[in-house]
N, C-alpha and C. Protein backbone atom coordinates (compact mmCIF):
# COMPACT_ATOMS: atom_id res chain seq x y z
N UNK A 1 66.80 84.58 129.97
CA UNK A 1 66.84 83.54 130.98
C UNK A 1 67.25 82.23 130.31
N UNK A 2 68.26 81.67 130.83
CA UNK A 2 68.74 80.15 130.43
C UNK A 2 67.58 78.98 130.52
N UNK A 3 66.60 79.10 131.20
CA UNK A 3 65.67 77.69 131.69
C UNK A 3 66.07 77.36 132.97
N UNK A 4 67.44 77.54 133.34
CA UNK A 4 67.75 76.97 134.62
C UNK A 4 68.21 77.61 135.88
N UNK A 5 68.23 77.04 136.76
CA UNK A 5 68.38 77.93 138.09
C UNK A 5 69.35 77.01 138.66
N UNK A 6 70.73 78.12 139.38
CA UNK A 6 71.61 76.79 139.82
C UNK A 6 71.80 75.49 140.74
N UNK A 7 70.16 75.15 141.07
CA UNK A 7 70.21 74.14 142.00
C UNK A 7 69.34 73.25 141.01
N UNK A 8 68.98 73.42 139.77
CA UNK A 8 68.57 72.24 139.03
C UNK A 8 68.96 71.32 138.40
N UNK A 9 69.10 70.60 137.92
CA UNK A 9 69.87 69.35 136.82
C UNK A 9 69.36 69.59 135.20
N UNK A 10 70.32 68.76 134.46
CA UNK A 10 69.76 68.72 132.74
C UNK A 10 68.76 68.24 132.88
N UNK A 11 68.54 66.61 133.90
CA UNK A 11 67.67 65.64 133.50
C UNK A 11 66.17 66.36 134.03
N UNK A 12 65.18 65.71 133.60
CA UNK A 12 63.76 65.83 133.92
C UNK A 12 63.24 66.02 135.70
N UNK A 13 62.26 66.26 136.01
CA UNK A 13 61.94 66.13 137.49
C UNK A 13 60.43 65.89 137.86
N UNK A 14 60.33 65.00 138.72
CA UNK A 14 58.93 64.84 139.13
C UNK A 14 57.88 66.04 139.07
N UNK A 15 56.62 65.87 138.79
CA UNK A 15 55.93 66.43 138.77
C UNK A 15 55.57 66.91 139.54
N UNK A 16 55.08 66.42 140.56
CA UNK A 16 54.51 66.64 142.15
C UNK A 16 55.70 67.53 142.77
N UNK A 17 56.87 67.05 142.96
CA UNK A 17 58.14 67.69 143.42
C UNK A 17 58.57 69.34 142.78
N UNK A 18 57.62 69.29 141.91
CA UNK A 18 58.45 70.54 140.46
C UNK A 18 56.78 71.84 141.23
N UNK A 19 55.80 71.15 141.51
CA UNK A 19 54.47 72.05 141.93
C UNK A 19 54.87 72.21 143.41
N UNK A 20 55.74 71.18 144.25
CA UNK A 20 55.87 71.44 145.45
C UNK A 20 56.93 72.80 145.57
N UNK A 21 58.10 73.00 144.74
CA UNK A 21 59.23 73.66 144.78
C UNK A 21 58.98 75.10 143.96
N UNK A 22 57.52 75.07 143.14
CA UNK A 22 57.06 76.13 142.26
C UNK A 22 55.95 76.97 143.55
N UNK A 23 56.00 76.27 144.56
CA UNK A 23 54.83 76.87 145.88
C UNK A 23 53.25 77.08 145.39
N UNK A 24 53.01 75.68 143.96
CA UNK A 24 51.86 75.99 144.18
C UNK A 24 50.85 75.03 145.17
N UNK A 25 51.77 74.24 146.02
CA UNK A 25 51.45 73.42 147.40
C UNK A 25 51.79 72.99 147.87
N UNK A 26 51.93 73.31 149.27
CA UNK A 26 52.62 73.85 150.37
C UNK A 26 53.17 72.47 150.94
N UNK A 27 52.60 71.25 150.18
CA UNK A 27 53.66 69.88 150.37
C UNK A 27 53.55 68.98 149.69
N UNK A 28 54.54 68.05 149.64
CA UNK A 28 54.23 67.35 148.04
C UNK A 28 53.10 66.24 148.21
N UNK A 29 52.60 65.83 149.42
CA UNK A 29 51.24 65.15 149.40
C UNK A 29 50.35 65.90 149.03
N UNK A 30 49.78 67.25 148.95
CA UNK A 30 48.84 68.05 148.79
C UNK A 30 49.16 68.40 147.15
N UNK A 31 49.95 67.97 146.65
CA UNK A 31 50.18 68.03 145.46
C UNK A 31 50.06 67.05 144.73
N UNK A 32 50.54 65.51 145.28
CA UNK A 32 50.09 64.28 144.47
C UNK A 32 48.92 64.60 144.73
N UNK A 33 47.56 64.60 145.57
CA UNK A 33 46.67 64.19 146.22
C UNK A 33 45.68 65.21 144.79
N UNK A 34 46.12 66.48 144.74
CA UNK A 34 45.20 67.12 143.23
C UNK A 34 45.97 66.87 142.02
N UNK A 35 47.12 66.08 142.14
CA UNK A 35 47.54 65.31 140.50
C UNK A 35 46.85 63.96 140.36
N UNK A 36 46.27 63.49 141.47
CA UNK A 36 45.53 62.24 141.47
C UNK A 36 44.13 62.55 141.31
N UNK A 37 43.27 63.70 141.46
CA UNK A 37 42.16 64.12 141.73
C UNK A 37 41.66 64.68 140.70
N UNK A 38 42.70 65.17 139.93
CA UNK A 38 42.26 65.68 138.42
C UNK A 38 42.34 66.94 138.31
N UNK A 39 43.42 67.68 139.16
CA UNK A 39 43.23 69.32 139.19
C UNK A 39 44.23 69.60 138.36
N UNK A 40 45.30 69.11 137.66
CA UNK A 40 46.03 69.43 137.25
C UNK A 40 46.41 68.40 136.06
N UNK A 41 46.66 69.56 134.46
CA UNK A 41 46.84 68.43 132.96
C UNK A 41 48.43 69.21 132.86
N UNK A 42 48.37 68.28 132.33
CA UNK A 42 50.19 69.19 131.57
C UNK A 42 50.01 67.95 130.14
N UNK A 43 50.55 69.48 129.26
CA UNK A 43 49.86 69.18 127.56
C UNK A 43 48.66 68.74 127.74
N UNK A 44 47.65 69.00 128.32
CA UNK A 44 46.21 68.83 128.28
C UNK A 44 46.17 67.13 128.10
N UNK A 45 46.44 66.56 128.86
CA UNK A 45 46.69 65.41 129.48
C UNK A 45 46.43 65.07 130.73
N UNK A 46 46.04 64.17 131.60
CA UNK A 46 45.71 63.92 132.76
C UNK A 46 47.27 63.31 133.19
N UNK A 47 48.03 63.50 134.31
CA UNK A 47 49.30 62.52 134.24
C UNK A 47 48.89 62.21 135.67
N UNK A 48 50.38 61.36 135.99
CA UNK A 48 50.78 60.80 137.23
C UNK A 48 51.63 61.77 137.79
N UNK A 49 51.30 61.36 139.21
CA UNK A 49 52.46 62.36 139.98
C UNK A 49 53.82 62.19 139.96
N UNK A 50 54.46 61.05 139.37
CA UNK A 50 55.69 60.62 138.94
C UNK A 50 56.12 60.97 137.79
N UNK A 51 55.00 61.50 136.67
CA UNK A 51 55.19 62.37 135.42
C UNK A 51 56.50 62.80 135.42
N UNK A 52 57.73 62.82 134.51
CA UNK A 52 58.67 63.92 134.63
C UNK A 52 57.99 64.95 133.74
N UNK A 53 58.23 66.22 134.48
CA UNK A 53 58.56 67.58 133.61
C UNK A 53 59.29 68.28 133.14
N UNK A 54 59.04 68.84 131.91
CA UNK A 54 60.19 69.18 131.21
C UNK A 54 60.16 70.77 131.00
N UNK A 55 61.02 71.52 130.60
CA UNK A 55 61.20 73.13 130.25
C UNK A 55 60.02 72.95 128.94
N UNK A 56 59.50 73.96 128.91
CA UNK A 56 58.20 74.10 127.98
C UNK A 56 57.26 73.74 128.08
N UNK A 57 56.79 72.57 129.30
CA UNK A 57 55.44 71.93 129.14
C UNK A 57 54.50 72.72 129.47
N UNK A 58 53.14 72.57 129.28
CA UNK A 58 52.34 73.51 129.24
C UNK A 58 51.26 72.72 130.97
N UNK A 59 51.38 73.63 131.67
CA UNK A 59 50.34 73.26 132.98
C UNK A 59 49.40 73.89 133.13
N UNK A 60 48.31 72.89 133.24
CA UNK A 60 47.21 73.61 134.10
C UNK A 60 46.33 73.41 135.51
N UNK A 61 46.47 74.58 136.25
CA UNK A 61 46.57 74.42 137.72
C UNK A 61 45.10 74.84 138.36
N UNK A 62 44.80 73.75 138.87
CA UNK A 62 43.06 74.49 139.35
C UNK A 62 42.81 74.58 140.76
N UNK A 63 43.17 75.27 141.55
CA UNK A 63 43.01 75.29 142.96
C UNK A 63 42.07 76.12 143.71
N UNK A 64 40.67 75.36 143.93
CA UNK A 64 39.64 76.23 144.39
C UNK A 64 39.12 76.59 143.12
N UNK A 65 38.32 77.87 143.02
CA UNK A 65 37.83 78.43 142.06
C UNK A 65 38.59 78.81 140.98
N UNK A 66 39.74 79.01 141.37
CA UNK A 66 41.23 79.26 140.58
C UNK A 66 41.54 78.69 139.37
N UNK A 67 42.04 78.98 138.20
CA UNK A 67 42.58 78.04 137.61
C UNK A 67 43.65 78.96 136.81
N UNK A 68 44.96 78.44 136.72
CA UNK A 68 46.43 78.66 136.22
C UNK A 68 46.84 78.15 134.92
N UNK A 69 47.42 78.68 134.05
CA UNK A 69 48.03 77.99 132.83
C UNK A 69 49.07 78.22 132.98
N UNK A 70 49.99 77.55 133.18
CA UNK A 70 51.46 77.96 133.05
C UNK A 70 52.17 77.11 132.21
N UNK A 71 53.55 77.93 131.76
CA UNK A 71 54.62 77.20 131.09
C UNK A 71 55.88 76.72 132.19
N UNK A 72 56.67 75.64 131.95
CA UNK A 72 58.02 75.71 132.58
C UNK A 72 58.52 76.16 132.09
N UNK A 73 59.44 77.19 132.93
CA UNK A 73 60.73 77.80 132.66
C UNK A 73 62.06 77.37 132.73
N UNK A 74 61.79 76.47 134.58
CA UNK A 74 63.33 76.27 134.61
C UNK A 74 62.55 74.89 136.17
N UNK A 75 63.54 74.13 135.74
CA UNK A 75 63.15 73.32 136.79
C UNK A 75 64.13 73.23 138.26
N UNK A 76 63.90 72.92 139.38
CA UNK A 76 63.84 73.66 140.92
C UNK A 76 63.66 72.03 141.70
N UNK A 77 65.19 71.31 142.41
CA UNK A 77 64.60 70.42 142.58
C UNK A 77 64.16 71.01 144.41
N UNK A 78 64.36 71.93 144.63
CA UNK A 78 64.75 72.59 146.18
C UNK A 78 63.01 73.67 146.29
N UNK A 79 62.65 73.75 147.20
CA UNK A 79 61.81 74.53 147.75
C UNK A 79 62.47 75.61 147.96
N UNK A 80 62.61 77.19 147.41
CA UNK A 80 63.01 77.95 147.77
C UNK A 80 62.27 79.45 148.62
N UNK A 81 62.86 80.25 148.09
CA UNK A 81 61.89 81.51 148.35
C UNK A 81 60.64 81.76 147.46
N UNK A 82 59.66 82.66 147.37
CA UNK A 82 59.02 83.01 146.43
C UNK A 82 59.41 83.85 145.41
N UNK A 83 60.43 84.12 145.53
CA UNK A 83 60.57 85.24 144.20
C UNK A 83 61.60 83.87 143.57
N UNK A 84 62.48 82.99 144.03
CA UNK A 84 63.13 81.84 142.83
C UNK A 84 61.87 80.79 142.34
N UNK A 85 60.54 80.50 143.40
CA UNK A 85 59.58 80.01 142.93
C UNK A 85 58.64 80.80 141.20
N UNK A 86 58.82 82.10 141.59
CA UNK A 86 58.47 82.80 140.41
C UNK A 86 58.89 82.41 139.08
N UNK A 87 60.20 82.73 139.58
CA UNK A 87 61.02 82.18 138.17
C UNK A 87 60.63 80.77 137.24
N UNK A 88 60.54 79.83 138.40
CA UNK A 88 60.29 78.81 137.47
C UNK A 88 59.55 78.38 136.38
N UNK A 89 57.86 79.49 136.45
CA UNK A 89 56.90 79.41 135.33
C UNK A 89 56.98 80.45 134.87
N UNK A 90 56.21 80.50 134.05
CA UNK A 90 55.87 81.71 133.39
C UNK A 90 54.27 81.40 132.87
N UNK A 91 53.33 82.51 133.73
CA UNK A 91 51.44 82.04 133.81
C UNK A 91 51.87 83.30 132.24
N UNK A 92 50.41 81.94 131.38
CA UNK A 92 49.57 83.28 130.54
C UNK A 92 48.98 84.40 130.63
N UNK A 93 48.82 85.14 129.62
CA UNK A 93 48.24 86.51 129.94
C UNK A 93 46.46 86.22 129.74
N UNK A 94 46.48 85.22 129.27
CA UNK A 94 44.82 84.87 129.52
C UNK A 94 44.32 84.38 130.77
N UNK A 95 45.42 83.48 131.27
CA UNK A 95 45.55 83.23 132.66
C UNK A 95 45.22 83.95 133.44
N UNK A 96 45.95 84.83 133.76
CA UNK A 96 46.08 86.28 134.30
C UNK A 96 44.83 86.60 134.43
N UNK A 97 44.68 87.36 133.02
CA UNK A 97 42.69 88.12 132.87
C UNK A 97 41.55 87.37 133.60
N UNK A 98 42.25 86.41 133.22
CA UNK A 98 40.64 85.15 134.09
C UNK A 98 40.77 85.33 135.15
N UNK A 99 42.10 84.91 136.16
CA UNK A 99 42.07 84.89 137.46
C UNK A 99 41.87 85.95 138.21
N UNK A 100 42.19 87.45 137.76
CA UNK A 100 41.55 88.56 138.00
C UNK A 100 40.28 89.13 138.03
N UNK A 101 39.78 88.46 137.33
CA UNK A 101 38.50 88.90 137.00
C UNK A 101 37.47 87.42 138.01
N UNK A 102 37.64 86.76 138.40
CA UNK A 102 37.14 85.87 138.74
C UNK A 102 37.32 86.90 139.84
N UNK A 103 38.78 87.17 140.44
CA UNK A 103 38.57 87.41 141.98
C UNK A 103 37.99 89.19 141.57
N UNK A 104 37.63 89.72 141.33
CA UNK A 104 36.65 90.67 141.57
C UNK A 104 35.71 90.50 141.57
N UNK A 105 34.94 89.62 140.63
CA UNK A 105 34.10 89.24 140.83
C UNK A 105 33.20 88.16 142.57
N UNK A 106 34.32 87.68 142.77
CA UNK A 106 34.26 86.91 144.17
C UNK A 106 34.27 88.18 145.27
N UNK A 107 35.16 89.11 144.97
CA UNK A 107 35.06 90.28 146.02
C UNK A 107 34.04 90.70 145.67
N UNK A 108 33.33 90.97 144.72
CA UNK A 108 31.61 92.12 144.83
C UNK A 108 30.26 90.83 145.09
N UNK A 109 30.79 89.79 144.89
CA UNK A 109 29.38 89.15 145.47
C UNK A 109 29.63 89.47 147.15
N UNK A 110 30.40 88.77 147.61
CA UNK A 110 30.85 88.59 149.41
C UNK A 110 30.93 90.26 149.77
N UNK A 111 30.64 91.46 149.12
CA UNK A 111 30.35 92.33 149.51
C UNK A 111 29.09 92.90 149.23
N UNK A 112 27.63 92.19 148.84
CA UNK A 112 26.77 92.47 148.76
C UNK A 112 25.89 91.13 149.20
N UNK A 113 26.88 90.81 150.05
CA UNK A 113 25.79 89.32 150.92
C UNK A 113 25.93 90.00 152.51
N UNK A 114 24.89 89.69 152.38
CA UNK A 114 24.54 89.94 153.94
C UNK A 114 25.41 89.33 154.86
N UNK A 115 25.52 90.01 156.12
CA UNK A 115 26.70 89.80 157.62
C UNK A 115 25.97 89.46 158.54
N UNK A 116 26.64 88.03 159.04
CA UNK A 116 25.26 87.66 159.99
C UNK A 116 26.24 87.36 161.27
N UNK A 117 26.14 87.83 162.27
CA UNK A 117 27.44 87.79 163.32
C UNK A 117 26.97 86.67 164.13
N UNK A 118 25.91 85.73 163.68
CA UNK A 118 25.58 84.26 164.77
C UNK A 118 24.34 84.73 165.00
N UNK A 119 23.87 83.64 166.20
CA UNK A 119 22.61 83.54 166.72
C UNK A 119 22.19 84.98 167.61
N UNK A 120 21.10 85.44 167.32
CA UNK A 120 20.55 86.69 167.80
C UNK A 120 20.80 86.67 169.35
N UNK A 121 21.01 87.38 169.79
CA UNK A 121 20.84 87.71 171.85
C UNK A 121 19.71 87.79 172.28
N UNK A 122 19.41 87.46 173.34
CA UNK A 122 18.23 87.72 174.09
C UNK A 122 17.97 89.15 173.82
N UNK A 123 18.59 90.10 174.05
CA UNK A 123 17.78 91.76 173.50
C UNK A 123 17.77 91.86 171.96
N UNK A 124 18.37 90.82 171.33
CA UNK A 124 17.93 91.04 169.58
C UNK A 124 16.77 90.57 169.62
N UNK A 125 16.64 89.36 170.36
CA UNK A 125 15.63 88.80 170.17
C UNK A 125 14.27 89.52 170.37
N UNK A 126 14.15 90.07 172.12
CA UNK A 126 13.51 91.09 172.52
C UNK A 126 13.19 91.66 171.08
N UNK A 127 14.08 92.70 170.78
CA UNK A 127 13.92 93.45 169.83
C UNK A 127 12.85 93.28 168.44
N UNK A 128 13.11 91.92 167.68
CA UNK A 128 12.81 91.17 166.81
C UNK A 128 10.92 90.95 167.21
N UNK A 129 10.90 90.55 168.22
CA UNK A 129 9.66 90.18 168.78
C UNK A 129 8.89 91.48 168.46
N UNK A 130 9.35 92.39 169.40
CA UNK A 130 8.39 93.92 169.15
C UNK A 130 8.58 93.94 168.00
N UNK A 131 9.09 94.45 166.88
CA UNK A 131 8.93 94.78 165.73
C UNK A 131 8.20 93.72 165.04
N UNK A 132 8.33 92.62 165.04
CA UNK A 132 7.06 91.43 164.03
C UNK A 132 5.61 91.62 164.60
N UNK A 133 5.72 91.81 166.59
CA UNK A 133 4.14 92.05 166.72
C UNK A 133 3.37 92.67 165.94
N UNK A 134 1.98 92.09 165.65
CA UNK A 134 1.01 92.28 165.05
C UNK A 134 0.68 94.00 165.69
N UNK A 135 0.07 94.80 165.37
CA UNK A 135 -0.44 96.44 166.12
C UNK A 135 -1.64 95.94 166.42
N UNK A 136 -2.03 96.37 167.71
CA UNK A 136 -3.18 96.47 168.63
C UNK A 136 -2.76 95.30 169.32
N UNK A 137 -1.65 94.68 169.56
CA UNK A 137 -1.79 93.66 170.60
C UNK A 137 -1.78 93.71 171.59
């Protein structure tokens, strides 16, 4: 892979603009708004959303419980599909392990918590009543 994709330039590109066009949010206010908030370092740095980025910098992306390490690959000044969004990083393989393992872990708790479908009905309720009565009442 060259670094580049044919709708990019030599020169550098906004930061915010480069996470908006990489689809890791879905608009570039929702993207300044966690480059301002602290969800995201590149070179383990806090930046601005006006940051330029460059091929090689190192990102890290925290969205929700989530968190991403990625490299640039190729910079994207266009919002495209998801598979040219792919291209542009390249996530670690530690990355990877973590974020996998986080979400199994998130799937076996939320499948051993209890299902509560709302406020009981008048015949749950019914129900609820007889069974707590005290015997011999």
């Amino acid at each position: 892979m060259t670094g580049k994709l044919p709708d990019s330039d030599d020169d550098d590109l906004r930061l915010d603009k480069w996470l908006w066009a990489a689809r890791f949010f879905r608009t570039r206010g929702l993207a300044q708004a966690a480059i301002k908030g602290g969800k995201i370092e590149v070179n383990d740095e806090r930046p601005k959303p006006a940051r330029p980025v460059r091929i090689g910098d190192m990102l890290r992306i925290r969205r929700g419980q989530f968190e991403s390490v990625v490299r640039v690959a190729a910079l994207s000044r266009q919002r495209g599909p998801a598979t040219a969004a792919a291209a542009l990083y390249e996530e670690t393989v530690g990355s990877i392990e973590r974020r996998q393992a986080l979400a199994r872990e998130l799937r076996l708790t939320a499948a051993s918590a209890p299902l509560f479908a709302g406020r009981p009905s008048k015949r749950d309720r019914r129900h609820i009543v007889r069974f707590t009565r005290k015997r011999g009442d």
